[in-house]
C-alpha atoms as a PDB file:
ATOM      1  CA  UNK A   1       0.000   0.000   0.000  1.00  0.00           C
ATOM      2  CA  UNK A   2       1.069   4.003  -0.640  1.00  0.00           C
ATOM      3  CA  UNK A   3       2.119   5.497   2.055  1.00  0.00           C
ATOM      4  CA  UNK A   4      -0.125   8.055   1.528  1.00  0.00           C
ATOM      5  CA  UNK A   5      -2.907   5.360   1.550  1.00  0.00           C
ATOM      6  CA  UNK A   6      -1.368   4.191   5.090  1.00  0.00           C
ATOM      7  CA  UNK A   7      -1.477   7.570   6.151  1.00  0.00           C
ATOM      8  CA  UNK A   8      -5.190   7.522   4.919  1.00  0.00           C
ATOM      9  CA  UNK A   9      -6.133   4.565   6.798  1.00  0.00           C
ATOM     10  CA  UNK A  10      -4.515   5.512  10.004  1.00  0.00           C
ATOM     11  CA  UNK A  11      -6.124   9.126  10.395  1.00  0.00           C
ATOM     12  CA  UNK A  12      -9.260   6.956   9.726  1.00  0.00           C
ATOM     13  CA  UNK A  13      -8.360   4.800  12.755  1.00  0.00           C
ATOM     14  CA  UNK A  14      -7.552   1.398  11.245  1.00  0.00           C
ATOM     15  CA  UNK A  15      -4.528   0.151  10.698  1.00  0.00           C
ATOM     16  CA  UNK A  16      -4.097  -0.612   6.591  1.00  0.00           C
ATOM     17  CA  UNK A  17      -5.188  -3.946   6.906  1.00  0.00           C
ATOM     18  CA  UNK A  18      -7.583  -3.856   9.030  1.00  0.00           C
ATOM     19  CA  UNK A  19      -8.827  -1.049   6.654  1.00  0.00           C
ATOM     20  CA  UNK A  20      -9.120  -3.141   4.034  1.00  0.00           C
ATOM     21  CA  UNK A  21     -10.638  -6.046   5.387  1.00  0.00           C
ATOM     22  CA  UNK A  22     -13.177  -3.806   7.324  1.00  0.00           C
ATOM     23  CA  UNK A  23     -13.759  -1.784   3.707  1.00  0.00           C
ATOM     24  CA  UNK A  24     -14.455  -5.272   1.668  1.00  0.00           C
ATOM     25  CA  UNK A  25     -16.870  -6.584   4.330  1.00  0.00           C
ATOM     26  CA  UNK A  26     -18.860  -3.662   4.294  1.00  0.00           C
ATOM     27  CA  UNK A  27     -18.607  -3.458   0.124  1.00  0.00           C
ATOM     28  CA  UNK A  28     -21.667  -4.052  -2.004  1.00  0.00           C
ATOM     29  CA  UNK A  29     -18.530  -5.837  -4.340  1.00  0.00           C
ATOM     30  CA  UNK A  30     -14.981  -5.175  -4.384  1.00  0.00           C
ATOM     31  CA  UNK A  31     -12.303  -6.255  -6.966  1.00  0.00           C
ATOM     32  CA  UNK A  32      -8.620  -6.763  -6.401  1.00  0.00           C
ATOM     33  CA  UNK A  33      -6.627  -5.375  -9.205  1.00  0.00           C
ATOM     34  CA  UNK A  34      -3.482  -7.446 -10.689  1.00  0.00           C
ATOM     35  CA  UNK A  35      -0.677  -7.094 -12.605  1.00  0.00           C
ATOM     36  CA  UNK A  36       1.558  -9.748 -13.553  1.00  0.00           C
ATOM     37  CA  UNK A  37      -0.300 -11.667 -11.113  1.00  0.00           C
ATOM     38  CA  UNK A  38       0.616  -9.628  -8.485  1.00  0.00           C
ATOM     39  CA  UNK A  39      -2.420  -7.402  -6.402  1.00  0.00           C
ATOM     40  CA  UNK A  40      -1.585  -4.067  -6.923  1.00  0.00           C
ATOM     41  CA  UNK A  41      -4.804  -2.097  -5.708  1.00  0.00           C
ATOM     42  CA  UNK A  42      -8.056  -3.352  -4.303  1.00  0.00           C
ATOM     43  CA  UNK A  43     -11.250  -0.938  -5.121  1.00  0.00           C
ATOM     44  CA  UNK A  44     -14.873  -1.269  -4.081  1.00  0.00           C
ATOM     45  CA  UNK A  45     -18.569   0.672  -3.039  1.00  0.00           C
ATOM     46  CA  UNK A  46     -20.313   0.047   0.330  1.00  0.00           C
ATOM     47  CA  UNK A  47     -23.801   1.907   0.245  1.00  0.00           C
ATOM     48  CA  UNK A  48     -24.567   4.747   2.025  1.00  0.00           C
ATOM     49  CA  UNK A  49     -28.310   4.953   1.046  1.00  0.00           C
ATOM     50  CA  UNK A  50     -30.096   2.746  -1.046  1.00  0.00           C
ATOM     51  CA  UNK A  51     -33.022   4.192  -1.702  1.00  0.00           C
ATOM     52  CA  UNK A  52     -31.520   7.007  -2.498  1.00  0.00           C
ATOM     53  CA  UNK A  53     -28.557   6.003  -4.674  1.00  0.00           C
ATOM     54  CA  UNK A  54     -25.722   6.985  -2.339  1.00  0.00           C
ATOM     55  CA  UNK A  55     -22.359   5.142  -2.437  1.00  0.00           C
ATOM     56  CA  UNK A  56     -19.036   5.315  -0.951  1.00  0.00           C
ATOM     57  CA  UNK A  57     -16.130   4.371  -3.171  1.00  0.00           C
ATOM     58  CA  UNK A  58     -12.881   3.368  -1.803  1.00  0.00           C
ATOM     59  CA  UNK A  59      -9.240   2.476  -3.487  1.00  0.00           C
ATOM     60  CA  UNK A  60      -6.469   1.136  -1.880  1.00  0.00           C
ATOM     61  CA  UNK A  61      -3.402   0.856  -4.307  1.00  0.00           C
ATOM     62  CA  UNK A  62       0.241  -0.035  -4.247  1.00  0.00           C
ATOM     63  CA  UNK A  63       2.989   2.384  -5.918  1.00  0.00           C
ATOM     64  CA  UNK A  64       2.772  -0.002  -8.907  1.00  0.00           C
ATOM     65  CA  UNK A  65      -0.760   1.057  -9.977  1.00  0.00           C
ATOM     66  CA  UNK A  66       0.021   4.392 -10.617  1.00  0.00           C
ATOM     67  CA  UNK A  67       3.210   2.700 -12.965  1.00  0.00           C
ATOM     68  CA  UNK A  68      -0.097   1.340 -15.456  1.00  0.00           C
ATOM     69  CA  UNK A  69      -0.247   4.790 -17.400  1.00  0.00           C
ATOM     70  CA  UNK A  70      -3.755   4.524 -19.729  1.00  0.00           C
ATOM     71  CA  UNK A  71      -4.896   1.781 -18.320  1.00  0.00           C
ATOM     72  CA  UNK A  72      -5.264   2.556 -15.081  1.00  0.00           C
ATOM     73  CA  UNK A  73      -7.270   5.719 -16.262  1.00  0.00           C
ATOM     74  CA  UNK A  74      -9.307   4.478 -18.966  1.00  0.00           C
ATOM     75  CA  UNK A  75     -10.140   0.898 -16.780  1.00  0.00           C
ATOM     76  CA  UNK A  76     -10.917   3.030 -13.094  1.00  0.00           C
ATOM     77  CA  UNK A  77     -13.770   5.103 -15.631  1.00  0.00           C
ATOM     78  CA  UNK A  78     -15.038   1.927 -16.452  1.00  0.00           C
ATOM     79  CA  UNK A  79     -15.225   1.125 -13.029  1.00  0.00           C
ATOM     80  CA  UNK A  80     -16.645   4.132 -11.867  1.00  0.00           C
ATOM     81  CA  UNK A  81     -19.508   4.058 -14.338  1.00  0.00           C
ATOM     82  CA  UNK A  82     -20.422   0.456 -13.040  1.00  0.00           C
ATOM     83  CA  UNK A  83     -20.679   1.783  -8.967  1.00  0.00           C
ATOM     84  CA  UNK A  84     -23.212   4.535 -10.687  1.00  0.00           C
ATOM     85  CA  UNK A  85     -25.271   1.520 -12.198  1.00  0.00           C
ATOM     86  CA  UNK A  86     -26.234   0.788  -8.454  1.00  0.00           C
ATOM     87  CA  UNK A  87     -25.626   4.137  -6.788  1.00  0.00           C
ATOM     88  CA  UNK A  88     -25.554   7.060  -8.841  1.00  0.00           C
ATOM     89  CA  UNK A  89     -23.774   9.649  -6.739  1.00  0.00           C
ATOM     90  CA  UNK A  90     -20.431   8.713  -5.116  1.00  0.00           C
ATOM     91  CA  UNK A  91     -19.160  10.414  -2.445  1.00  0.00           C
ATOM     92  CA  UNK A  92     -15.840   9.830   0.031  1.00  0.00           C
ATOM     93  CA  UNK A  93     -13.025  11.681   0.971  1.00  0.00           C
ATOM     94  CA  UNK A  94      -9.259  12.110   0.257  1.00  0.00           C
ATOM     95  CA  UNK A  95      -5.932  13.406   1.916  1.00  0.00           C
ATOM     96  CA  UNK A  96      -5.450  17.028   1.093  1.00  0.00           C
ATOM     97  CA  UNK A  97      -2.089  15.746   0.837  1.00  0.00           C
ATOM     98  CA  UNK A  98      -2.923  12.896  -2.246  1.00  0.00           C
ATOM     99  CA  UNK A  99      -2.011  14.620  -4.638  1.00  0.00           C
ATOM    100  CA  UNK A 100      -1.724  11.461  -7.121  1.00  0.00           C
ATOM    101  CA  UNK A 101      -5.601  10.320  -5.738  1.00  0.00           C
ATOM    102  CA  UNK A 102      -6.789  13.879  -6.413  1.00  0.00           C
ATOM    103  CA  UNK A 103      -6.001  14.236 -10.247  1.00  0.00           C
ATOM    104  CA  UNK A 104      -7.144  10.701 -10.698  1.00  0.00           C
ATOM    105  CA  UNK A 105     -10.215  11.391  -9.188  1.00  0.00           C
ATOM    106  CA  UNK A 106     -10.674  14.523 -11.473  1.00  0.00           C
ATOM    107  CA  UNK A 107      -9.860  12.675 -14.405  1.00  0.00           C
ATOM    108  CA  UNK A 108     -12.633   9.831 -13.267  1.00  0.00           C
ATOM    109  CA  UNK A 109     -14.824  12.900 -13.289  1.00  0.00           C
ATOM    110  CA  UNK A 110     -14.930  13.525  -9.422  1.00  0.00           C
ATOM    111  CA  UNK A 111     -15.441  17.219  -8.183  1.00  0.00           C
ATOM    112  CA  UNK A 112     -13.209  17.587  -4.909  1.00  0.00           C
ATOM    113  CA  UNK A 113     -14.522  20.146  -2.519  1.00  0.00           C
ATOM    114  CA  UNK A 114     -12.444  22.542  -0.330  1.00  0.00           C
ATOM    115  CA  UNK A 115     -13.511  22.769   2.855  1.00  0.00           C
ATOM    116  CA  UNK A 116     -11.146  20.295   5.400  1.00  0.00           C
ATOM    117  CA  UNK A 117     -12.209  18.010   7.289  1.00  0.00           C
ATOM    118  CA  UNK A 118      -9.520  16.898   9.902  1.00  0.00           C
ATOM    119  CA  UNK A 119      -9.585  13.103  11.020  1.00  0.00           C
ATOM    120  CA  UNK A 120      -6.637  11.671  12.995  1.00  0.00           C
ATOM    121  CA  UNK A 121      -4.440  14.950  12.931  1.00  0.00           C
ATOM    122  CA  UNK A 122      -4.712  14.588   8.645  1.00  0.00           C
ATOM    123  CA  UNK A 123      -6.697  17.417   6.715  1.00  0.00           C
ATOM    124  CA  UNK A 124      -9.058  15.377   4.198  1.00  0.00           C
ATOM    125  CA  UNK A 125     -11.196  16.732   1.057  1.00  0.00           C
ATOM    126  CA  UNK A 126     -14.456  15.351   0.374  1.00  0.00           C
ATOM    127  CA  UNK A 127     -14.886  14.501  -3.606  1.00  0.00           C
ATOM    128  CA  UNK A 128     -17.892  13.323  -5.391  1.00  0.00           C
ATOM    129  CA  UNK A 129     -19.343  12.440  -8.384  1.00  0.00           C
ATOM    130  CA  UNK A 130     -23.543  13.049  -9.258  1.00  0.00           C
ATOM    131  CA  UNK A 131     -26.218  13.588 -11.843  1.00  0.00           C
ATOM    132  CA  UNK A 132     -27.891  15.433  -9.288  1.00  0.00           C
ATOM    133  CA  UNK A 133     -26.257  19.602  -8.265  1.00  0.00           C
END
């Protein structure tokens, strides 16, 4: 995992593990991305609200995701679109200081707000993504 990600986890008050195990149980469906056979990220939505189409997307990646250039941009889009399928607006939030996770999410389409929230000493940005203003 990043260290950023770590950092992530952490201010969130699991340790990275613990974060991820915690995030798949609670996922609607996750995926585990490889390359070369190797994981490099896992990724997944846990609903917020149902009823009315609120999800929480979450990735977790290693160094080496950010190495698979197109790919990783073109593929997270599709993935993206298939989370809206169930729950049309997507929101979470992000290290101020994830820079890498921030233009991703802007290139996936994701607005990123600017008003901090501060969890665990670490300033975070809430992003999301929505048909509806």
């Amino acid at each position: 995992m990043r260290d950023i990600d770590r950092v992530e986890c952490l201010a969130m008050g699991h340790d990275p593990k613990a974060a991820l195990r915690s995030a798949r149980r609670r996922s609607l469906w996750s995926l585990t991305v490889l390359a070369d056979g190797a994981p490099i990220a896992m990724l997944g939505l846990v609903a917020m609200n149902l009823v009315e189409g609120v999800g929480l997307p979450w990735f977790l990646a290693t160094d080496a995701a950010y190495k698979q250039g197109r790919s990783f941009l073109v593929e997270g889009s599709a993935v993206i679109a298939l989370m809206r399928q169930s729950t049309p607006t997507l929101i979470n939030l992000v290290s101020a200081e994830n820079s890498r996770a921030i233009r991703t999410l802007k290139r996936w389409g994701f607005s990123i707000g600017d008003t901090r929230e501060m969890h665990g000493g670490v300033a975070f940005l809430p992003f999301r993504i929505s048909d509806h203003v």
